[in-house]
C-alpha atoms as a PDB file:
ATOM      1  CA  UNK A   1     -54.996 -85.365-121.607  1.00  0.00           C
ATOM      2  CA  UNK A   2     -57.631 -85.932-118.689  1.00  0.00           C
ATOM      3  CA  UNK A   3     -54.756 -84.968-116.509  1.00  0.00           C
ATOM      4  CA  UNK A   4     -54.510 -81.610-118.475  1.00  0.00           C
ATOM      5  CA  UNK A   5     -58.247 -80.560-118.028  1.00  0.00           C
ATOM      6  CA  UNK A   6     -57.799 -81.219-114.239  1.00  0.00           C
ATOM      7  CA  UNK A   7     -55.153 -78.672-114.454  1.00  0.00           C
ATOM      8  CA  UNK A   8     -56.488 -76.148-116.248  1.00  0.00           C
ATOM      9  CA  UNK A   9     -59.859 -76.366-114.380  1.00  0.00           C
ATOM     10  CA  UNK A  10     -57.573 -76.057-111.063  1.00  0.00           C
ATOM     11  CA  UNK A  11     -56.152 -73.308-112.399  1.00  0.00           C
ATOM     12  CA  UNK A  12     -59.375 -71.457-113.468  1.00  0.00           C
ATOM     13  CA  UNK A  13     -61.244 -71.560-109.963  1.00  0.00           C
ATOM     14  CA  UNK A  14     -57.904 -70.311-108.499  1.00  0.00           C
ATOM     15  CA  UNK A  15     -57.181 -67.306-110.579  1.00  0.00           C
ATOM     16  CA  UNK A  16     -60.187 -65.345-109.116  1.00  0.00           C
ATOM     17  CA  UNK A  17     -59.939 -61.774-110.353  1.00  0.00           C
ATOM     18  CA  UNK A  18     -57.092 -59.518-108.961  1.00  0.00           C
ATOM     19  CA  UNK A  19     -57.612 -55.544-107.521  1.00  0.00           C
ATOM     20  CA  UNK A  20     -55.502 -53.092-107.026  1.00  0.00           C
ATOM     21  CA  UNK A  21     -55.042 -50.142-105.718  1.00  0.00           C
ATOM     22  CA  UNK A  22     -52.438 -47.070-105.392  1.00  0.00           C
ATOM     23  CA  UNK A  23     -51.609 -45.681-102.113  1.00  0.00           C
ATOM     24  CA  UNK A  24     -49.621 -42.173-102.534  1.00  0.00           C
ATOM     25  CA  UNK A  25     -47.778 -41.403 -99.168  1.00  0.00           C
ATOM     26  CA  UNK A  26     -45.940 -38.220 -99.129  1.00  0.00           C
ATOM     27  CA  UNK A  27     -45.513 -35.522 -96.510  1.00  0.00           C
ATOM     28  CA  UNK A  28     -43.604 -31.854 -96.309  1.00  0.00           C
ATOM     29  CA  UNK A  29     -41.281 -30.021 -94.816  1.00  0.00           C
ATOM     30  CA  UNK A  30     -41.382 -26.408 -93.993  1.00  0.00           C
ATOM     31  CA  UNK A  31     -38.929 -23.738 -95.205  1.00  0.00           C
ATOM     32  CA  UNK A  32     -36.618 -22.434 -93.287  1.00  0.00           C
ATOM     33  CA  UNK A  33     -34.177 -20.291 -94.360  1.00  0.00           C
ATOM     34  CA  UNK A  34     -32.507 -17.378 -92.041  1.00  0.00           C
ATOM     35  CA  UNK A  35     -30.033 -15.675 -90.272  1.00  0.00           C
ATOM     36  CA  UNK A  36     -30.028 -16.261 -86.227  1.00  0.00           C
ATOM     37  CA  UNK A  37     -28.380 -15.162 -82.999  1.00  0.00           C
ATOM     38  CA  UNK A  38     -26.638 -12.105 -83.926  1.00  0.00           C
ATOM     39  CA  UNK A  39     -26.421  -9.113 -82.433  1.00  0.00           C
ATOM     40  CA  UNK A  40     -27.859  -6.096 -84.303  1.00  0.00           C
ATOM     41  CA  UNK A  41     -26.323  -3.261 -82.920  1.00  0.00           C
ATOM     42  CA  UNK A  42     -22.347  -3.081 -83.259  1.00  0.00           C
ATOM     43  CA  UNK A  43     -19.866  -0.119 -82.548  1.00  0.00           C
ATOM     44  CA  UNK A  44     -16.323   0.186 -82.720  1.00  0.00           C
ATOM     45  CA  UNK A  45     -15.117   1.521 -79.302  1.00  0.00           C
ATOM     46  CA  UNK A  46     -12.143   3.720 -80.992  1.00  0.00           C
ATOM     47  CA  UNK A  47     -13.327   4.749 -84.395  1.00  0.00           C
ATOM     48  CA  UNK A  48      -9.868   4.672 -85.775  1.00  0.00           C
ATOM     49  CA  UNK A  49      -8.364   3.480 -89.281  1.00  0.00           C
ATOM     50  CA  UNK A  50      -7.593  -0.297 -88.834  1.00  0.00           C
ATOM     51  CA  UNK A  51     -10.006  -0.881 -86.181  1.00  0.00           C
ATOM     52  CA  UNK A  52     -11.947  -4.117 -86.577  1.00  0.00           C
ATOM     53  CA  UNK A  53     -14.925  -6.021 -85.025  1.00  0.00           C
ATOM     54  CA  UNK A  54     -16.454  -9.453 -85.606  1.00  0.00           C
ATOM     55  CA  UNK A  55     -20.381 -10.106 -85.857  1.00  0.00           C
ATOM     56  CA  UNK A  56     -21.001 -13.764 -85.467  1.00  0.00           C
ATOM     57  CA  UNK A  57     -24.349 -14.760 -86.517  1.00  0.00           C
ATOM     58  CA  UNK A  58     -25.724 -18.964 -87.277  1.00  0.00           C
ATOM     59  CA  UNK A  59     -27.224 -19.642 -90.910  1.00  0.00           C
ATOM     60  CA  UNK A  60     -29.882 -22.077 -91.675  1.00  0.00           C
ATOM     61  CA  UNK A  61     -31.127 -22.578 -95.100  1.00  0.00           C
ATOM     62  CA  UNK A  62     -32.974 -26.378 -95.978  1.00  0.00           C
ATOM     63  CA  UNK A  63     -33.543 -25.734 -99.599  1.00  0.00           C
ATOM     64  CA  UNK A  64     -32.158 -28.566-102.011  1.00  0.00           C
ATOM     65  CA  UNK A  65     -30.819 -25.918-104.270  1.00  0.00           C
ATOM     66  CA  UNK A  66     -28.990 -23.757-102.046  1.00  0.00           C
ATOM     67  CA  UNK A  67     -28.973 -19.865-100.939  1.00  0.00           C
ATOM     68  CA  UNK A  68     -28.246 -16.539-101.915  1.00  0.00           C
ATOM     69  CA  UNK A  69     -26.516 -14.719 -99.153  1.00  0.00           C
ATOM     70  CA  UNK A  70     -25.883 -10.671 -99.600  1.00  0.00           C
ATOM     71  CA  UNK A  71     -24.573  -7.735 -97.337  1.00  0.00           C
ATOM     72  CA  UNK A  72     -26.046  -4.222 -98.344  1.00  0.00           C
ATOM     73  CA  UNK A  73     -24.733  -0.865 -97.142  1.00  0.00           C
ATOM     74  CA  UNK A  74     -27.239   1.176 -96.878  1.00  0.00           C
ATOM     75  CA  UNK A  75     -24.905   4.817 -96.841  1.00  0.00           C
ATOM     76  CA  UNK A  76     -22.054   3.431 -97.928  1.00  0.00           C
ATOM     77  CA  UNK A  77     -20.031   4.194 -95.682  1.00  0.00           C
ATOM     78  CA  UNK A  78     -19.698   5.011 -91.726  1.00  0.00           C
ATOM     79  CA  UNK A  79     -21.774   8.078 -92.293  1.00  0.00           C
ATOM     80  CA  UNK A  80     -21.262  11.632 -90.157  1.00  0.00           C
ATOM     81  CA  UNK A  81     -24.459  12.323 -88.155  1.00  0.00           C
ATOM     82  CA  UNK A  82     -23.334  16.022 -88.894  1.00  0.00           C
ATOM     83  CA  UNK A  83     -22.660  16.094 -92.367  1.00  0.00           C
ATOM     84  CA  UNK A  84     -23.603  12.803 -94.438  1.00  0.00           C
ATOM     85  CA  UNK A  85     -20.906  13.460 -97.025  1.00  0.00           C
ATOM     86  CA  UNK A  86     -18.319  13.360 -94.431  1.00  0.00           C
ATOM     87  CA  UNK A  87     -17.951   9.362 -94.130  1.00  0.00           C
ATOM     88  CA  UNK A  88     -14.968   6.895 -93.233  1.00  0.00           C
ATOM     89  CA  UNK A  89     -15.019   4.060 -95.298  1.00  0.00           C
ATOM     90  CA  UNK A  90     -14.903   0.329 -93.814  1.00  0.00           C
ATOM     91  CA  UNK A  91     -15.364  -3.091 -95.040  1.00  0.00           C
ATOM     92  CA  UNK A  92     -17.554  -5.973 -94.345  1.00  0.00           C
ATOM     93  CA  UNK A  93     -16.393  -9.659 -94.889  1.00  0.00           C
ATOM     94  CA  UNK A  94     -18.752 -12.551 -94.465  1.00  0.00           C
ATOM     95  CA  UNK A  95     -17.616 -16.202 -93.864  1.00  0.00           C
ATOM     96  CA  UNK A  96     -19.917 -19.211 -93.476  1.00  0.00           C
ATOM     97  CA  UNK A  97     -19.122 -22.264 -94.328  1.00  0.00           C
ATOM     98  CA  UNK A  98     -18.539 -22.093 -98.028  1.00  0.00           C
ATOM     99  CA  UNK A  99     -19.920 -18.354 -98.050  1.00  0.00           C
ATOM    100  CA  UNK A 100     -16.733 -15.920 -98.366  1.00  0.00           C
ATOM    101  CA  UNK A 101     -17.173 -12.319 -99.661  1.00  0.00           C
ATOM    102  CA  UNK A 102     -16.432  -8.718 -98.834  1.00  0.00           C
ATOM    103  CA  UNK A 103     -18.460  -5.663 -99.278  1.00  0.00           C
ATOM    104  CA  UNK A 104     -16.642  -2.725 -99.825  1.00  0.00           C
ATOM    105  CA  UNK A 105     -18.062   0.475 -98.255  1.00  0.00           C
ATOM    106  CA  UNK A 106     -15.989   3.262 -98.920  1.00  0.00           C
ATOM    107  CA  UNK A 107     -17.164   5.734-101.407  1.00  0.00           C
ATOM    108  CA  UNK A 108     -20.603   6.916 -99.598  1.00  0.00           C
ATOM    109  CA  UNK A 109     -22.814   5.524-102.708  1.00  0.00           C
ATOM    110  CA  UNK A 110     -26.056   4.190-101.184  1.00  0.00           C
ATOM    111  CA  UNK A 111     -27.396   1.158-101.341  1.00  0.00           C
ATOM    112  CA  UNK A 112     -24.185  -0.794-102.542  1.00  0.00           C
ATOM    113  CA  UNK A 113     -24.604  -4.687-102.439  1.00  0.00           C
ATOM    114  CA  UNK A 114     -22.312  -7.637-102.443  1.00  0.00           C
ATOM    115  CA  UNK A 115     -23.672 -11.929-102.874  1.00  0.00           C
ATOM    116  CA  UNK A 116     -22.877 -14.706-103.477  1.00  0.00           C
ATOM    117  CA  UNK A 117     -24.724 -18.529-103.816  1.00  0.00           C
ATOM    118  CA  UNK A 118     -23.934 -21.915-103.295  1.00  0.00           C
ATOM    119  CA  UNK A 119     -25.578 -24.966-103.749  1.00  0.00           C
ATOM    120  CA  UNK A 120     -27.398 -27.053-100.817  1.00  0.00           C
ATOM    121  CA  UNK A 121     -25.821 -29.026 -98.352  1.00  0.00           C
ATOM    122  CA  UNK A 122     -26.924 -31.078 -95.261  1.00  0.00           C
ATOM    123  CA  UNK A 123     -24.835 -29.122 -93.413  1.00  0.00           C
ATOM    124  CA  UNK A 124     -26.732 -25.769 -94.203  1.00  0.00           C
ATOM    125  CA  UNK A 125     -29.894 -27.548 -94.097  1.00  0.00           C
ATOM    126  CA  UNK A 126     -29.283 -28.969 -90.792  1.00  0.00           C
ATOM    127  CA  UNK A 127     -28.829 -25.330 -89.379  1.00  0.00           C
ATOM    128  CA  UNK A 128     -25.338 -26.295 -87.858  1.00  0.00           C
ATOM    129  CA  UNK A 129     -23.674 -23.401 -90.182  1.00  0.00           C
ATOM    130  CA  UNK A 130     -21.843 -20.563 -87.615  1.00  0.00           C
ATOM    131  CA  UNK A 131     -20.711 -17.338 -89.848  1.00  0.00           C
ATOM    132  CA  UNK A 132     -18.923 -14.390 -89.063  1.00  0.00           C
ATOM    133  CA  UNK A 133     -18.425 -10.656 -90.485  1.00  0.00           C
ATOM    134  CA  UNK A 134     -15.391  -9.088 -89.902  1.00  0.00           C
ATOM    135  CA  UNK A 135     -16.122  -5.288 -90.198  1.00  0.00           C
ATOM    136  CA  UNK A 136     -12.806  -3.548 -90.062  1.00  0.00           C
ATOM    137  CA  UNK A 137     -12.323   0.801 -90.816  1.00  0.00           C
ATOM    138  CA  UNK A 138     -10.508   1.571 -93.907  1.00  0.00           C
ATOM    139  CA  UNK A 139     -10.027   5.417 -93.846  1.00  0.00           C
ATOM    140  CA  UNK A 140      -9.326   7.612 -90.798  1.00  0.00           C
ATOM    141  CA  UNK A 141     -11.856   9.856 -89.506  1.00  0.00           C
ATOM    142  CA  UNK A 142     -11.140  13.306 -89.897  1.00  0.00           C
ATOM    143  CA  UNK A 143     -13.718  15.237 -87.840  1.00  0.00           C
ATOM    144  CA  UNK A 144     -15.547  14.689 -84.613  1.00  0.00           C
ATOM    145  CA  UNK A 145     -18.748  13.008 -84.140  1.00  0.00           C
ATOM    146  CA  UNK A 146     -20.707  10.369 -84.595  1.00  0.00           C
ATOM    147  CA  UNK A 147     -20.866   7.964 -87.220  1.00  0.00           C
ATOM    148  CA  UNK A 148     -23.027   5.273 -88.798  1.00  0.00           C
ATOM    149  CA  UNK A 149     -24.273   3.078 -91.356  1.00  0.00           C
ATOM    150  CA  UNK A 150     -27.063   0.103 -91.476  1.00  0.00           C
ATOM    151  CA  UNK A 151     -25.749  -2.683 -92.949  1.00  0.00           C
ATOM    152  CA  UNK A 152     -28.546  -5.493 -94.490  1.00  0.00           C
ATOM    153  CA  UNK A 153     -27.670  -9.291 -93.883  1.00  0.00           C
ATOM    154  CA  UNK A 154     -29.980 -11.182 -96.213  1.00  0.00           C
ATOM    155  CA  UNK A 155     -30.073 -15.033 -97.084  1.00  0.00           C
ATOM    156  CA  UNK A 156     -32.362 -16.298 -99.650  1.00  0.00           C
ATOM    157  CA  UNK A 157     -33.364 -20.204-100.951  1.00  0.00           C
ATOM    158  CA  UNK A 158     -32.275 -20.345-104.560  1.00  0.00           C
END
């Protein structure tokens, strides 16, 4: 017994009181998500049905849930600077990485709009995403002159 109130007094001036404390450690990372490195002004040498060109662009977006990526016409079609009904149709396919659409701009409606989305990846996060739009002329131009359309890469985080 003597031996048990040696070890319980032990105990007692040993078990001072205990504190605690939380320490939150966190940080951020910035946003990025966007198109880089392409050219913005393209023209077909020979506007001619069948004619194509390629836009390369790279594609960056670090958001865990993904991106949005669209293509908008903004005429429609290749429109006459002359007379804007007078259009030649073309379309415009987009590949990046698992990106892989085609707008269709053919009918002169303005403002037409193709997407798609896919989910995050380290790959698009990391930026080391190259894409490509293959433009190519559907419909052969029937009267002289020249002829354009704006056409609206977007990417947005989901």
């Amino acid at each position: 017994m003597k031996k048990l109130i040696v070890l319980s007094a032990i105990a007692t001036l040993t078990s001072g009181a205990a504190f605690a404390e939380n320490l939150n450690v966190g940080g951020s990372v910035s946003s990025v998500c966007g198109v880089s490195n392409i050219n913005t002004t393209q023209f077909f040498q020979t506007l001619s049905e069948g004619a194509t060109k390629n836009v390369g662009f790279d594609l960056q977006c670090n958001d865990v849930d993904g991106a949005t990526m669209s293509l908008t016409t903004s005429e429609g079609h290749l429109q006459n600077a002359d007379h804007e009904d007078r259009g030649v149709g073309y379309t415009a396919k987009l590949t990046a990485d698992t990106f892989d659409f085609t707008l269709s701009a053919e009918n002169g409606q303005n403002d037409q709009s193709e997407s798609q989305s896919r989910p995050g990846s380290p790959t698009l996060a990391a930026g080391g995403v190259a894409g490509n739009i293959l433009l190519t002329v559907t419909q052969a131009p029937v009267y002289a002159g020249t002829y354009a359309d704006t056409l609206m890469l977007a990417i947005t985080a989901n």
